[in-house]
C-alpha atoms as a PDB file:
ATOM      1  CA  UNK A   1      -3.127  -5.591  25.073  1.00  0.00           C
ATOM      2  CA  UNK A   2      -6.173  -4.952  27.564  1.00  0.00           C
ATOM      3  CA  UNK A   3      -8.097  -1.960  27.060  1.00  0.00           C
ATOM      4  CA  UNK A   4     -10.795  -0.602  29.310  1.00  0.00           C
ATOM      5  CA  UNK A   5     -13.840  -1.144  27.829  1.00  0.00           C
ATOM      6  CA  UNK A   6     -16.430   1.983  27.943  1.00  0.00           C
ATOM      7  CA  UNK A   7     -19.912   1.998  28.716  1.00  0.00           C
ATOM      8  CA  UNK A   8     -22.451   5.362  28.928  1.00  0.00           C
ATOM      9  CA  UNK A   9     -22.516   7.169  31.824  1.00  0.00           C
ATOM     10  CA  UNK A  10     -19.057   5.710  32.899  1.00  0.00           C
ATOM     11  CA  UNK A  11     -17.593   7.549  36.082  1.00  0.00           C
ATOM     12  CA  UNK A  12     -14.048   9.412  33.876  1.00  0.00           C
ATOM     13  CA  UNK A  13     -15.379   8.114  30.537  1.00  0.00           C
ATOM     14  CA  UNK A  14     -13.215  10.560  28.187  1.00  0.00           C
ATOM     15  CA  UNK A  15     -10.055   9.823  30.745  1.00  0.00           C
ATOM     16  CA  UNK A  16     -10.637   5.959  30.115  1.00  0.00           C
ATOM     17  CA  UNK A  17     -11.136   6.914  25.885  1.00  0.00           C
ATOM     18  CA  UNK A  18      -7.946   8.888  26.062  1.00  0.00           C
ATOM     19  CA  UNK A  19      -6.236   5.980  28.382  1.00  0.00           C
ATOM     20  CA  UNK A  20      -6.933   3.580  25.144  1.00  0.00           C
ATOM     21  CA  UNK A  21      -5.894   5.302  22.542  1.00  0.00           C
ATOM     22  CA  UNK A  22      -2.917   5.583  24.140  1.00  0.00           C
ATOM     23  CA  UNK A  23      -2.142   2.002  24.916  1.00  0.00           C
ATOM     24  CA  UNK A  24      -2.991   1.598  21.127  1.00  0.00           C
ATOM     25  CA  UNK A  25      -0.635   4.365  19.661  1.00  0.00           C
ATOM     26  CA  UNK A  26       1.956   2.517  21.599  1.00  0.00           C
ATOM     27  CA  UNK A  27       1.416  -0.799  19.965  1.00  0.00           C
ATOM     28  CA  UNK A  28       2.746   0.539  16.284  1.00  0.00           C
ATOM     29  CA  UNK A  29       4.222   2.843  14.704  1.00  0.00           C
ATOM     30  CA  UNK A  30       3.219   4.729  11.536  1.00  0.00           C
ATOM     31  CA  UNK A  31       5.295   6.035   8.666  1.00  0.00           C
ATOM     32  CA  UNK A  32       4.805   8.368   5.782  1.00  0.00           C
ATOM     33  CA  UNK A  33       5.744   8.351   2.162  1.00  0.00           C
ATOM     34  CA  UNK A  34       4.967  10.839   0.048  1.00  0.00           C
ATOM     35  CA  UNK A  35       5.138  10.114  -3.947  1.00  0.00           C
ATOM     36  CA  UNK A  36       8.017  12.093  -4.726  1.00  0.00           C
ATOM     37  CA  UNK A  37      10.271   9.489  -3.071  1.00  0.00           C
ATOM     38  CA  UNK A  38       9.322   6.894  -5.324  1.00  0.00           C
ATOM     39  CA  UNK A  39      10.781   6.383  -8.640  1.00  0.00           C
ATOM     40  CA  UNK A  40       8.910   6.000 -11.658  1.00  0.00           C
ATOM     41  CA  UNK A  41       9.497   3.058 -13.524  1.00  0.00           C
ATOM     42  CA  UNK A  42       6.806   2.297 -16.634  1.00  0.00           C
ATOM     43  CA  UNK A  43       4.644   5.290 -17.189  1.00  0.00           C
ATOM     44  CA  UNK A  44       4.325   8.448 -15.373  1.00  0.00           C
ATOM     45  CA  UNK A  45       4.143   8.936 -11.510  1.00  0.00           C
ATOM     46  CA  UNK A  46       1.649  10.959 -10.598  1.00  0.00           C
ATOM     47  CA  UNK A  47       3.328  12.258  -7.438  1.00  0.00           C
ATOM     48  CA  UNK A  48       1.002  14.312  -5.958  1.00  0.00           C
ATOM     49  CA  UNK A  49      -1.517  12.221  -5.441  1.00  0.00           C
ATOM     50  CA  UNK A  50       0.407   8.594  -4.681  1.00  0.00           C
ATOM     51  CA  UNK A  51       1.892   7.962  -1.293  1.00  0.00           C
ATOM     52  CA  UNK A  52       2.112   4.810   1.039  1.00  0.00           C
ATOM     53  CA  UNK A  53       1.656   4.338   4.867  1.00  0.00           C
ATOM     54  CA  UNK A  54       3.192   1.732   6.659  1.00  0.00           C
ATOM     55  CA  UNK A  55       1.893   0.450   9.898  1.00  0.00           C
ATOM     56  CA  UNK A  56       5.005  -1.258  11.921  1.00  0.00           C
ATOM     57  CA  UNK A  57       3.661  -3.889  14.463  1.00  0.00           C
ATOM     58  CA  UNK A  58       5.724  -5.670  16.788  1.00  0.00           C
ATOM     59  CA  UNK A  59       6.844  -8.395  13.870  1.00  0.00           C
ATOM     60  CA  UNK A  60       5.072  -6.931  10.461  1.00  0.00           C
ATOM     61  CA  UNK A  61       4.054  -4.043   9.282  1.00  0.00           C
ATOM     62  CA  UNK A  62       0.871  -3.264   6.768  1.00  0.00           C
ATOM     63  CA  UNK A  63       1.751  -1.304   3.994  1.00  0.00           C
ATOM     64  CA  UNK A  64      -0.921   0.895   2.123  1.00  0.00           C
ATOM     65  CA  UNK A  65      -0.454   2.061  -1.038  1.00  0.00           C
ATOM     66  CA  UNK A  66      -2.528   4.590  -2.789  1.00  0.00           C
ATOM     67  CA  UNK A  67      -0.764   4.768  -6.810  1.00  0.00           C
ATOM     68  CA  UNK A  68      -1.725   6.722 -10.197  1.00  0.00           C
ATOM     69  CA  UNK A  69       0.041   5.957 -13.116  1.00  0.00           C
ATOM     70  CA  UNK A  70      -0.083   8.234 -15.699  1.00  0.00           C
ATOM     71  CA  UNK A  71       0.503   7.388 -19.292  1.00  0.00           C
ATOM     72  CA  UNK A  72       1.266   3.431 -18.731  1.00  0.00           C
ATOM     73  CA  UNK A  73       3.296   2.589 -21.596  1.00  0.00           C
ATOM     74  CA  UNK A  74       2.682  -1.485 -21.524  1.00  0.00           C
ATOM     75  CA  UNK A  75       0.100  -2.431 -23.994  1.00  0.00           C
ATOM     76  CA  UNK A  76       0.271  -6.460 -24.098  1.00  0.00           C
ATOM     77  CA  UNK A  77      -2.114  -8.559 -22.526  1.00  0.00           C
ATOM     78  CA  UNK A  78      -0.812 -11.521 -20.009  1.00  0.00           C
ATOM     79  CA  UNK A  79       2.474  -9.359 -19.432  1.00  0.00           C
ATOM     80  CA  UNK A  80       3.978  -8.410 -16.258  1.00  0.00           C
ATOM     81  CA  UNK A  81       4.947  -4.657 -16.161  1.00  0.00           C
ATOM     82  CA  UNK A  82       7.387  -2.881 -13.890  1.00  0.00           C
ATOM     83  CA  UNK A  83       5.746   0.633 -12.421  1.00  0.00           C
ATOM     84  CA  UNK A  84       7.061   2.241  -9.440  1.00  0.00           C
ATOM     85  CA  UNK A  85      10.070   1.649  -7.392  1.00  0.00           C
ATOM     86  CA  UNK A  86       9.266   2.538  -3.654  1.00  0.00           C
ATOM     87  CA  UNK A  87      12.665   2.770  -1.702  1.00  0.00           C
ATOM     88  CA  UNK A  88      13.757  -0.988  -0.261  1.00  0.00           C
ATOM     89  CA  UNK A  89      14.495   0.578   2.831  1.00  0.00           C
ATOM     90  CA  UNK A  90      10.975   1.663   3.561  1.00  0.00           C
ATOM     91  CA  UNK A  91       9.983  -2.057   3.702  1.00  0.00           C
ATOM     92  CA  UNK A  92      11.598  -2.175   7.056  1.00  0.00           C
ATOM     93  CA  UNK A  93      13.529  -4.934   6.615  1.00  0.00           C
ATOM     94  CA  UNK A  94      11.219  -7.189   5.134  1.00  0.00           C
ATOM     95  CA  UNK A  95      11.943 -10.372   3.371  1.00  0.00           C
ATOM     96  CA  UNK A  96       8.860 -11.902   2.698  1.00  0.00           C
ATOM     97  CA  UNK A  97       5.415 -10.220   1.190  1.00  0.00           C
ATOM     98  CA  UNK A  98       2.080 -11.201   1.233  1.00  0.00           C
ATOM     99  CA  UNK A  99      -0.961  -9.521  -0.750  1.00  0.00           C
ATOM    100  CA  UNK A 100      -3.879  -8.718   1.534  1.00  0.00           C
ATOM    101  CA  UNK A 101      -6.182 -10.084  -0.302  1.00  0.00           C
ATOM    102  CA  UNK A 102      -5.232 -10.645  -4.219  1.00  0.00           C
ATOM    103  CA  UNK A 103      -4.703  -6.691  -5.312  1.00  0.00           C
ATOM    104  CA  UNK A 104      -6.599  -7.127  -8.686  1.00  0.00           C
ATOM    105  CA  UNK A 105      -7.279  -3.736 -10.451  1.00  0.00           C
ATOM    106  CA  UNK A 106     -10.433  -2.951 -13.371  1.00  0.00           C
ATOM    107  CA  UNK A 107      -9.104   0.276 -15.317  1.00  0.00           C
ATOM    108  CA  UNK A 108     -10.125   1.471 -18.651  1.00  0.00           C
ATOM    109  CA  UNK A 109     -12.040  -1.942 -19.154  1.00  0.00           C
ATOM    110  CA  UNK A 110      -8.303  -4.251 -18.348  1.00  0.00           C
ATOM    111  CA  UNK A 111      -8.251  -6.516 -15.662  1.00  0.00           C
ATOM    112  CA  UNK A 112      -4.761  -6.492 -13.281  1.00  0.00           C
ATOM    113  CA  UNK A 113      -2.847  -8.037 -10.657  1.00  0.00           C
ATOM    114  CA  UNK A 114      -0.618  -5.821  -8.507  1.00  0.00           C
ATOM    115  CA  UNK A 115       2.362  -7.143  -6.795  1.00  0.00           C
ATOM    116  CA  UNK A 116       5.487  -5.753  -4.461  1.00  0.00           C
ATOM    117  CA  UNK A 117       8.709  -7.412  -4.380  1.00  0.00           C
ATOM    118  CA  UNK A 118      11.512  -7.292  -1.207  1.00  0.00           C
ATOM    119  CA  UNK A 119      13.408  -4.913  -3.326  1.00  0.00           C
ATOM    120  CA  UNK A 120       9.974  -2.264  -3.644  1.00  0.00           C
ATOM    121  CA  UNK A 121       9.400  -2.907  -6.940  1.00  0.00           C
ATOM    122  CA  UNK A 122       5.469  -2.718  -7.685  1.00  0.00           C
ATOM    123  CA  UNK A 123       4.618  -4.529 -10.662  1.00  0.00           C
ATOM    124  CA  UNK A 124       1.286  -4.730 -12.913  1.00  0.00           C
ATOM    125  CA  UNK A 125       0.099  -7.590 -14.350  1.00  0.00           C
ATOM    126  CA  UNK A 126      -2.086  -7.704 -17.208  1.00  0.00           C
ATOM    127  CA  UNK A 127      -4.623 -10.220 -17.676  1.00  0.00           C
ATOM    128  CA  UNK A 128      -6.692 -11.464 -20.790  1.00  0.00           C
ATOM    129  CA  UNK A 129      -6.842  -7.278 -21.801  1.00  0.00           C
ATOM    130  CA  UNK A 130      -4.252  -5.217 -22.320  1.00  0.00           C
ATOM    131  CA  UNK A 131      -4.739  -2.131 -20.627  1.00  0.00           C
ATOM    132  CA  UNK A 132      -3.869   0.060 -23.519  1.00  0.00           C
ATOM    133  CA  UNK A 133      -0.948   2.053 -24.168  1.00  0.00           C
ATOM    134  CA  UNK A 134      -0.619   6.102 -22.833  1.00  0.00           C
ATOM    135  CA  UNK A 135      -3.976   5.331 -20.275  1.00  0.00           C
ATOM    136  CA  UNK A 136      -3.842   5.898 -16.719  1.00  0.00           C
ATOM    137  CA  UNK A 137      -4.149   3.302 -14.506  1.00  0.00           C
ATOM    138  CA  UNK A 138      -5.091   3.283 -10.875  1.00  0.00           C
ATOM    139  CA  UNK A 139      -4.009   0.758  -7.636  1.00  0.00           C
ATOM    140  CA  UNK A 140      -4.866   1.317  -4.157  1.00  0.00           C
ATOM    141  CA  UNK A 141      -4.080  -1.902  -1.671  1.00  0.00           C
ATOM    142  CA  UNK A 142      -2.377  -3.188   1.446  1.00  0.00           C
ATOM    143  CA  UNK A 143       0.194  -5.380   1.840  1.00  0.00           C
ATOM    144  CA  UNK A 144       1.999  -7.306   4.825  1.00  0.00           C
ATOM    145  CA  UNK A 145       5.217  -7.494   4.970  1.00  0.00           C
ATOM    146  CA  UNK A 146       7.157  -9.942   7.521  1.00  0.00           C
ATOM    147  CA  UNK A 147      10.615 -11.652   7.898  1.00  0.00           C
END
């Protein structure tokens, strides 16, 4: 993609701005999900507050997720924990998942990984602490998903 690049006092400056951002908006799309379409899991879903964007690219697509669990009910250290479901179709398709970089998560003094399978399960993993049973726990990350 070329884009025009801007200098001050460029002859139709804003029309050249405007002329980018275009060519941009045209290179992905974006989608919206609220938190009342996912499905809670382990704990409590806070949905008004979680939601996820994903950024659809001509092969991938970024997915950010911004997550509150209330009351997490897993209490074990070195344990994976299911936590929200987001809907499989909203992964457009994807078969393979990477983590952009290693999601790891400090919350009420526990250290966790986060991870999101093909089928949109989101998963916690605890490390050497437990995170403590009926605590919130927080997870805001990216994640690329590709064929």
């Amino acid at each position: 993609m070329d884009l025009t690049k801007i200098f001050s006092g460029m002859d139709k400056g804003p029309e050249a701005i405007q002329a980018n951002f275009e060519k941009l908006k045209s290179t992905f799309k974006a989608t919206y999900l609220s938190g009342s379409d996912m499905t809670n899991v382990n704990g409590t879903n806070q949905k008004d507050v979680n939601f996820c964007w994903r950024l659809d690219f001509d092969n991938v697509s970024l997915l950010f997720v911004n997550l509150w669990i209330n009351d997490f009910s897993g209490n074990e250290a070195w344990k994976s924990y299911k936590n929200v479901a987001i809907p499989k179709s909203f992964l457009n398709g994807a078969t393979k998942i990477k983590t952009i970089p290693e999601q790891e998560t400090q919350d009420n003094g526990a250290i966790v990984n986060w991870t999101l399978d093909t089928n949109g399960q989101l998963s916690v993993a605890t490390r050497g602490t437990a995170i403590g049973e009926h605590v919130g726990i927080g997870f805001v990350g990216m994640f690329l998903l590709f064929q």
